[in-house]
PDB file of N, CA and C in Angstrom:
ATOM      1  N   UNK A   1     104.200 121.690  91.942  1.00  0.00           N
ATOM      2  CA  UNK A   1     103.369 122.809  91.575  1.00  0.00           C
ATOM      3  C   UNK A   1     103.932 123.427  90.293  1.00  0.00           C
ATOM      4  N   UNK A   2     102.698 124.000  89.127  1.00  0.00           N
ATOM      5  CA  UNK A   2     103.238 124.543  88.371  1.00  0.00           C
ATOM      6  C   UNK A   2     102.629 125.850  88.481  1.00  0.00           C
ATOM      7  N   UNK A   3     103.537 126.942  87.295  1.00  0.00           N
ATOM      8  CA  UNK A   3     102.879 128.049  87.152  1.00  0.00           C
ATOM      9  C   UNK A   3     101.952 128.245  85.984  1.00  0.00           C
ATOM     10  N   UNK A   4     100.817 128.688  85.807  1.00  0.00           N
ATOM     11  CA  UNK A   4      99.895 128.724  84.801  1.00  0.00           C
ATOM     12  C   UNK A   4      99.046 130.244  84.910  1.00  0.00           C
ATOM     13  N   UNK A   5      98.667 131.116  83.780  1.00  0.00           N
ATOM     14  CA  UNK A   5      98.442 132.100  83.451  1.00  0.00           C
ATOM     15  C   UNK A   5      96.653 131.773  83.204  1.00  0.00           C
ATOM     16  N   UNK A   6      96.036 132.602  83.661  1.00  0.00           N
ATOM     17  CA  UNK A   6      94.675 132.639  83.443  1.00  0.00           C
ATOM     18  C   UNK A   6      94.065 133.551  82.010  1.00  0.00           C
ATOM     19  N   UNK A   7      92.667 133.623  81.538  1.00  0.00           N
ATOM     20  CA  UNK A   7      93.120 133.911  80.620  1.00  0.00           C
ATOM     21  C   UNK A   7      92.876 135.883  80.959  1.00  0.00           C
ATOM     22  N   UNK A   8      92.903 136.421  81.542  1.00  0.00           N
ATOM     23  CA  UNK A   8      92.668 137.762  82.372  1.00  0.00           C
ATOM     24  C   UNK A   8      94.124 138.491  82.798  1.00  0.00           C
ATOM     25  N   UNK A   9      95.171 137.314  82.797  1.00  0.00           N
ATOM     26  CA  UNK A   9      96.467 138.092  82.977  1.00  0.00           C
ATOM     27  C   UNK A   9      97.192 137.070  84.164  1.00  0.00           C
ATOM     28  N   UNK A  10      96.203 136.636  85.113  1.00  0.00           N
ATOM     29  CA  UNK A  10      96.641 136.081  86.664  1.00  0.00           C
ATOM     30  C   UNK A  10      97.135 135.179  86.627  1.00  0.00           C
ATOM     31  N   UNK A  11      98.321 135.169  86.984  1.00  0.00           N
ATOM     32  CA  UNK A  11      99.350 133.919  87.418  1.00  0.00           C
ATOM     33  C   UNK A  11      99.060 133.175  88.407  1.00  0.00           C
ATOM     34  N   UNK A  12      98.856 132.079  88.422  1.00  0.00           N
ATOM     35  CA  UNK A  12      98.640 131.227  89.747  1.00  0.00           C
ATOM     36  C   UNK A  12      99.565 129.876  89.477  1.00  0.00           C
ATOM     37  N   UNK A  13      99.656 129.500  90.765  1.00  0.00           N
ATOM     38  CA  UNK A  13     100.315 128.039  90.667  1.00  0.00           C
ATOM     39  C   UNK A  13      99.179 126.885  90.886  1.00  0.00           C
ATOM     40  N   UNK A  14      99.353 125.803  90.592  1.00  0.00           N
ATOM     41  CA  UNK A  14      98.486 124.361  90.522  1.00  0.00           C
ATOM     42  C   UNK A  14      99.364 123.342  90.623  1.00  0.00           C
ATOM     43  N   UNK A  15      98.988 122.628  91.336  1.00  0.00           N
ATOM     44  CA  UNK A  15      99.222 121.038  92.053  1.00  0.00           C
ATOM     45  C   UNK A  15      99.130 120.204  90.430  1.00  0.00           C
ATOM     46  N   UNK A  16     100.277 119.971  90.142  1.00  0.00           N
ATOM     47  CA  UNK A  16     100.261 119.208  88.924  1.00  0.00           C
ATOM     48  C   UNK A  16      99.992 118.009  89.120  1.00  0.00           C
ATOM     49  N   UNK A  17     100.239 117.142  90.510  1.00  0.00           N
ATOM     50  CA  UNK A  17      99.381 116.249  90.913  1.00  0.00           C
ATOM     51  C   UNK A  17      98.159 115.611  90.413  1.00  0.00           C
ATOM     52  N   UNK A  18      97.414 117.075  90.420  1.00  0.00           N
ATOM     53  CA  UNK A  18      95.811 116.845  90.374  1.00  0.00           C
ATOM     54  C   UNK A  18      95.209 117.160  88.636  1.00  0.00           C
ATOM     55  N   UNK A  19      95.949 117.141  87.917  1.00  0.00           N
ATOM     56  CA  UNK A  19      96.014 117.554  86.492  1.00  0.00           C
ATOM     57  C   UNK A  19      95.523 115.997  85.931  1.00  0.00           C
ATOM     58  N   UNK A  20      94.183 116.036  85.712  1.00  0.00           N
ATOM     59  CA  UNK A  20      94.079 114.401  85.213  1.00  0.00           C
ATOM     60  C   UNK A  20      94.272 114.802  83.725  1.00  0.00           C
ATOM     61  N   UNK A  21      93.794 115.881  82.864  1.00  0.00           N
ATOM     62  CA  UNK A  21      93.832 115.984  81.231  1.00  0.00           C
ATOM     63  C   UNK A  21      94.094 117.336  81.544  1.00  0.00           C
ATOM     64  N   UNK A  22      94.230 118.074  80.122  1.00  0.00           N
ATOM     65  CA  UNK A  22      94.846 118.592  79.352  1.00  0.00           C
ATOM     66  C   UNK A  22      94.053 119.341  77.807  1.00  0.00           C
ATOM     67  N   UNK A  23      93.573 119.639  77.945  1.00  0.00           N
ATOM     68  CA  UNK A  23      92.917 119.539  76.340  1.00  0.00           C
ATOM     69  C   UNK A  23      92.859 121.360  75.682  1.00  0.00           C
ATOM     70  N   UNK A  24      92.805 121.438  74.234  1.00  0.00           N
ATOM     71  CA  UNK A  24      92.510 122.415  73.550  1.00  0.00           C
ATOM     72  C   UNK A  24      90.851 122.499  73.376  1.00  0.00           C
ATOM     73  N   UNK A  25      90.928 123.412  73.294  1.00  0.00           N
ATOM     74  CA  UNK A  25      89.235 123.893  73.036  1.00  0.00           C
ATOM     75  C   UNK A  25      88.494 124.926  72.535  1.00  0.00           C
ATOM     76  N   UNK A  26      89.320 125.904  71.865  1.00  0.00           N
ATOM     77  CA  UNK A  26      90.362 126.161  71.511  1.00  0.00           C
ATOM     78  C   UNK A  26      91.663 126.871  72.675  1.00  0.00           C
ATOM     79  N   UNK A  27      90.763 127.479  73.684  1.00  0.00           N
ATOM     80  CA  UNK A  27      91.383 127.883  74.552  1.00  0.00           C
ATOM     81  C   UNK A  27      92.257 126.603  75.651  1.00  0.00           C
ATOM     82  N   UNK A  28      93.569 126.562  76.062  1.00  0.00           N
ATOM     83  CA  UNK A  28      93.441 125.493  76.900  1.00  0.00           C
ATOM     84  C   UNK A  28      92.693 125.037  78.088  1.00  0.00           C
ATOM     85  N   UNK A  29      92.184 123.714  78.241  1.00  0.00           N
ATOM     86  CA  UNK A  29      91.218 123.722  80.107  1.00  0.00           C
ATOM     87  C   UNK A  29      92.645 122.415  80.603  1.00  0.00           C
ATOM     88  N   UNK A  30      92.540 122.928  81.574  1.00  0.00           N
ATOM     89  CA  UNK A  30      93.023 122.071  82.604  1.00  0.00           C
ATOM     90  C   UNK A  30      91.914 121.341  83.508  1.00  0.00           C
ATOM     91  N   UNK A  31      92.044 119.512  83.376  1.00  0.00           N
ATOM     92  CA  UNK A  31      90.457 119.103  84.332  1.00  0.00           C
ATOM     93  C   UNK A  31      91.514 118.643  85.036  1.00  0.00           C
ATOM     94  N   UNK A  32      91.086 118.804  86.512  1.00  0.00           N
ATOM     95  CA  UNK A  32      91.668 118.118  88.016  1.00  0.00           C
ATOM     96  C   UNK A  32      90.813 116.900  87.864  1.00  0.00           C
ATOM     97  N   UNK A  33      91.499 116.060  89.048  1.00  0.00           N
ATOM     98  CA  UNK A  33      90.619 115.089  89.306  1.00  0.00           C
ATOM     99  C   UNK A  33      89.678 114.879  90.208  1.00  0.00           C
ATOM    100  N   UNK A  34      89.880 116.472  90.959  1.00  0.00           N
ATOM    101  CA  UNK A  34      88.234 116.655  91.541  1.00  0.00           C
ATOM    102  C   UNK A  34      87.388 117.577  91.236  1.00  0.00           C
ATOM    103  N   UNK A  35      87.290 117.355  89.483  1.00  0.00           N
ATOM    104  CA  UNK A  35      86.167 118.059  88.727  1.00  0.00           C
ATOM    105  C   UNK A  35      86.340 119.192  88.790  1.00  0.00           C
ATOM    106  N   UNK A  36      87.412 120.010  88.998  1.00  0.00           N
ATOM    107  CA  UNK A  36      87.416 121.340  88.704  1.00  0.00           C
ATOM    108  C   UNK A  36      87.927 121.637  87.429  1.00  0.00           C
ATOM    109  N   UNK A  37      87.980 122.871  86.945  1.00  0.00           N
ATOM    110  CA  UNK A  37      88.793 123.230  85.647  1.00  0.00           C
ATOM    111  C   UNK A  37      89.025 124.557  85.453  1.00  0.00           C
ATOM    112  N   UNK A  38      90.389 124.774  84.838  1.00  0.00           N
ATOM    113  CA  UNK A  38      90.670 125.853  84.527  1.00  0.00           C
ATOM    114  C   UNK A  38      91.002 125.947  83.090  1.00  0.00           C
ATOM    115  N   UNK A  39      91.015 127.214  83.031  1.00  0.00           N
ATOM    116  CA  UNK A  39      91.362 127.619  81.563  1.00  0.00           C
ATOM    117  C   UNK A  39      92.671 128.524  81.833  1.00  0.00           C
ATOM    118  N   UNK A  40      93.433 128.081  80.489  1.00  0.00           N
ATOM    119  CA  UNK A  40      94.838 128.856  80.867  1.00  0.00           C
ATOM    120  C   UNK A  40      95.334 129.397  79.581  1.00  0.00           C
ATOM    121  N   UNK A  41      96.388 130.471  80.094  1.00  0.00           N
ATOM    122  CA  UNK A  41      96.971 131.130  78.518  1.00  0.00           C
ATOM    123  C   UNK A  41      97.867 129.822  77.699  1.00  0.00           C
ATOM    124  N   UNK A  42      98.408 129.304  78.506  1.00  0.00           N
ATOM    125  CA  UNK A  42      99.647 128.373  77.923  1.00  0.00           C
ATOM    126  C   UNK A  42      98.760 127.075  76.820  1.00  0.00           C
ATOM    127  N   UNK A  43      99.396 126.937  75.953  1.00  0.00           N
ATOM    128  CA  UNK A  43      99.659 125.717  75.256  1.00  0.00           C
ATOM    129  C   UNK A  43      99.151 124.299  75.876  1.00  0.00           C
ATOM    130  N   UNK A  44      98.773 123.835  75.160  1.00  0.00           N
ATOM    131  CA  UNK A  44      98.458 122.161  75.777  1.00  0.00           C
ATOM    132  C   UNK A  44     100.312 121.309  75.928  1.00  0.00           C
ATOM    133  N   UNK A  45     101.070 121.556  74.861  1.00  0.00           N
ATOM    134  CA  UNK A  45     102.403 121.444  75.082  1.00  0.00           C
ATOM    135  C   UNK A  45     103.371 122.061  75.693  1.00  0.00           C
ATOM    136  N   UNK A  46     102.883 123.172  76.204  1.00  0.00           N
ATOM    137  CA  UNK A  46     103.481 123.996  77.481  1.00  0.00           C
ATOM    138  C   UNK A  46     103.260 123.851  78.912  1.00  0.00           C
ATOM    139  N   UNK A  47     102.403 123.370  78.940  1.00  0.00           N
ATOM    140  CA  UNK A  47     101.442 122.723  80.356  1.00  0.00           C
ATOM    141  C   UNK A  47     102.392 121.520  80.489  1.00  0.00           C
ATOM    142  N   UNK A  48     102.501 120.537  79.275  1.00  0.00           N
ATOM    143  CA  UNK A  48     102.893 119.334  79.828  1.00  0.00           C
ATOM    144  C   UNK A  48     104.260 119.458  79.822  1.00  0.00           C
ATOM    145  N   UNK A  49     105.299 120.540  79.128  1.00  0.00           N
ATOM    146  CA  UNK A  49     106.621 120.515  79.500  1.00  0.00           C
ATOM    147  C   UNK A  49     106.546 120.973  81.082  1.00  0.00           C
ATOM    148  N   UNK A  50     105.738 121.962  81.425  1.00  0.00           N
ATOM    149  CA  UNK A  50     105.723 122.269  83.083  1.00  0.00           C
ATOM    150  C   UNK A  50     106.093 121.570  84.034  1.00  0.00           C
ATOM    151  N   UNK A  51     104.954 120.435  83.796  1.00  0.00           N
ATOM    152  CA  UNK A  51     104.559 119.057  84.469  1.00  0.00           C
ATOM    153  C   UNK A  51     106.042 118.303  84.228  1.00  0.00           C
ATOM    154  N   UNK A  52     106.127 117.762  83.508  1.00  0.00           N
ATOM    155  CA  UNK A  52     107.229 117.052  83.005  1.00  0.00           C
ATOM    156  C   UNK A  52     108.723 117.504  83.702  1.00  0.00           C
ATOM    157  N   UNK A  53     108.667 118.934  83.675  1.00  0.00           N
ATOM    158  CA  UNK A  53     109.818 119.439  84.355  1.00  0.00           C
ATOM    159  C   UNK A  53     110.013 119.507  86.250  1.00  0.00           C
ATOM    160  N   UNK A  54     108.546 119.692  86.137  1.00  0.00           N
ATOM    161  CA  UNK A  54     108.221 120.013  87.799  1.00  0.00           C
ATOM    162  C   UNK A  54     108.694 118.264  88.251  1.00  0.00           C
ATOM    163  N   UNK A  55     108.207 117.318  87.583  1.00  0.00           N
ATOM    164  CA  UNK A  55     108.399 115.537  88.068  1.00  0.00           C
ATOM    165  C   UNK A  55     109.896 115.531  88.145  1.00  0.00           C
ATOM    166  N   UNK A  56     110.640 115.711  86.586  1.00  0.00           N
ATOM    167  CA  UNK A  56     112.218 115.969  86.804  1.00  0.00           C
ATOM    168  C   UNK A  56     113.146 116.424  88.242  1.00  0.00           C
ATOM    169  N   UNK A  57     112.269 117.149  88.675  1.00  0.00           N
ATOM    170  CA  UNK A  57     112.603 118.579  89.611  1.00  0.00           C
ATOM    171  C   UNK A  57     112.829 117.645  90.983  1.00  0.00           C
ATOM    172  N   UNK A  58     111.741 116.537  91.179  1.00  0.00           N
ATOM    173  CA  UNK A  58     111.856 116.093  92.233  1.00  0.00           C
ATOM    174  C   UNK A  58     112.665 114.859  92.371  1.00  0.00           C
ATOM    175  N   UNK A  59     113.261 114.613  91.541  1.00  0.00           N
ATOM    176  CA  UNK A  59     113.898 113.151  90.999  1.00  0.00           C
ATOM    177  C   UNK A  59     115.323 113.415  91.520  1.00  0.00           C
ATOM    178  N   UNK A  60     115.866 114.585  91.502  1.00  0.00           N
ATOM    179  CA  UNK A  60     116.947 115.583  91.714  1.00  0.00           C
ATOM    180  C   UNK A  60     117.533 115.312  93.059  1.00  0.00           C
ATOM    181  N   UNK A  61     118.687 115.018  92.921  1.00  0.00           N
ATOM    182  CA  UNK A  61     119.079 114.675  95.031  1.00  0.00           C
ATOM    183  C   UNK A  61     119.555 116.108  95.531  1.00  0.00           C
ATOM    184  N   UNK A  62     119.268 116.266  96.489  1.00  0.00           N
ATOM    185  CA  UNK A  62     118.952 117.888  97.412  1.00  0.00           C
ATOM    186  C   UNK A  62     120.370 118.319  97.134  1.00  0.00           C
ATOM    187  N   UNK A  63     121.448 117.743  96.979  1.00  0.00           N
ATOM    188  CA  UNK A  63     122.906 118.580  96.627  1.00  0.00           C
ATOM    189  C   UNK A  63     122.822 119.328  95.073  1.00  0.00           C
ATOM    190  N   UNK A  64     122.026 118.614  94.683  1.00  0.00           N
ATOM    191  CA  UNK A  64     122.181 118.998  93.190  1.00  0.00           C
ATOM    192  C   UNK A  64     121.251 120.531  92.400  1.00  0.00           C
ATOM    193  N   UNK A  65     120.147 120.158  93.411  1.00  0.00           N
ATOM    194  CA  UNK A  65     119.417 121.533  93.174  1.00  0.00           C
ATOM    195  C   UNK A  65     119.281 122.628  92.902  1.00  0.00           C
ATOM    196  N   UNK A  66     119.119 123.311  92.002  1.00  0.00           N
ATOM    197  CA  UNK A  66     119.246 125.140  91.803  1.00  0.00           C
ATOM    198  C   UNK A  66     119.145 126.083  93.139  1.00  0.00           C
TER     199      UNK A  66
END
């Protein structure tokens, strides 16, 4: 799960799982892969460090963890 900002202020988390794209528009959308979409404050390159970090996160053996 990541955290992502709406564009109204609201923080929510999302199943990075389900993150098929990514795109500018100018605003960012996030498309799931069951046709939903959001729009978010963050960056198209902020989204995917999220993602990228959240995958890292689980790669991690349970002693090592924050």
């Amino acid at each position: 799960m990541i955290e992502v900002t709406r564009l109204n202020g609201e923080v929510f988390v999302i199943n990075a799982d389900l993150i098929e794209t990514v795109e500018a528009r100018p605003d960012t959308v996030l498309f799931l892969v069951n046709g939903r979409r959001y729009v978010v404050r963050e960056s198209v390159s902020d989204v995917v460090g999220r993602v990228v970090a959240f995958r890292r996160s689980l790669n991690v053996p349970p002693g090592e963890r924050d």
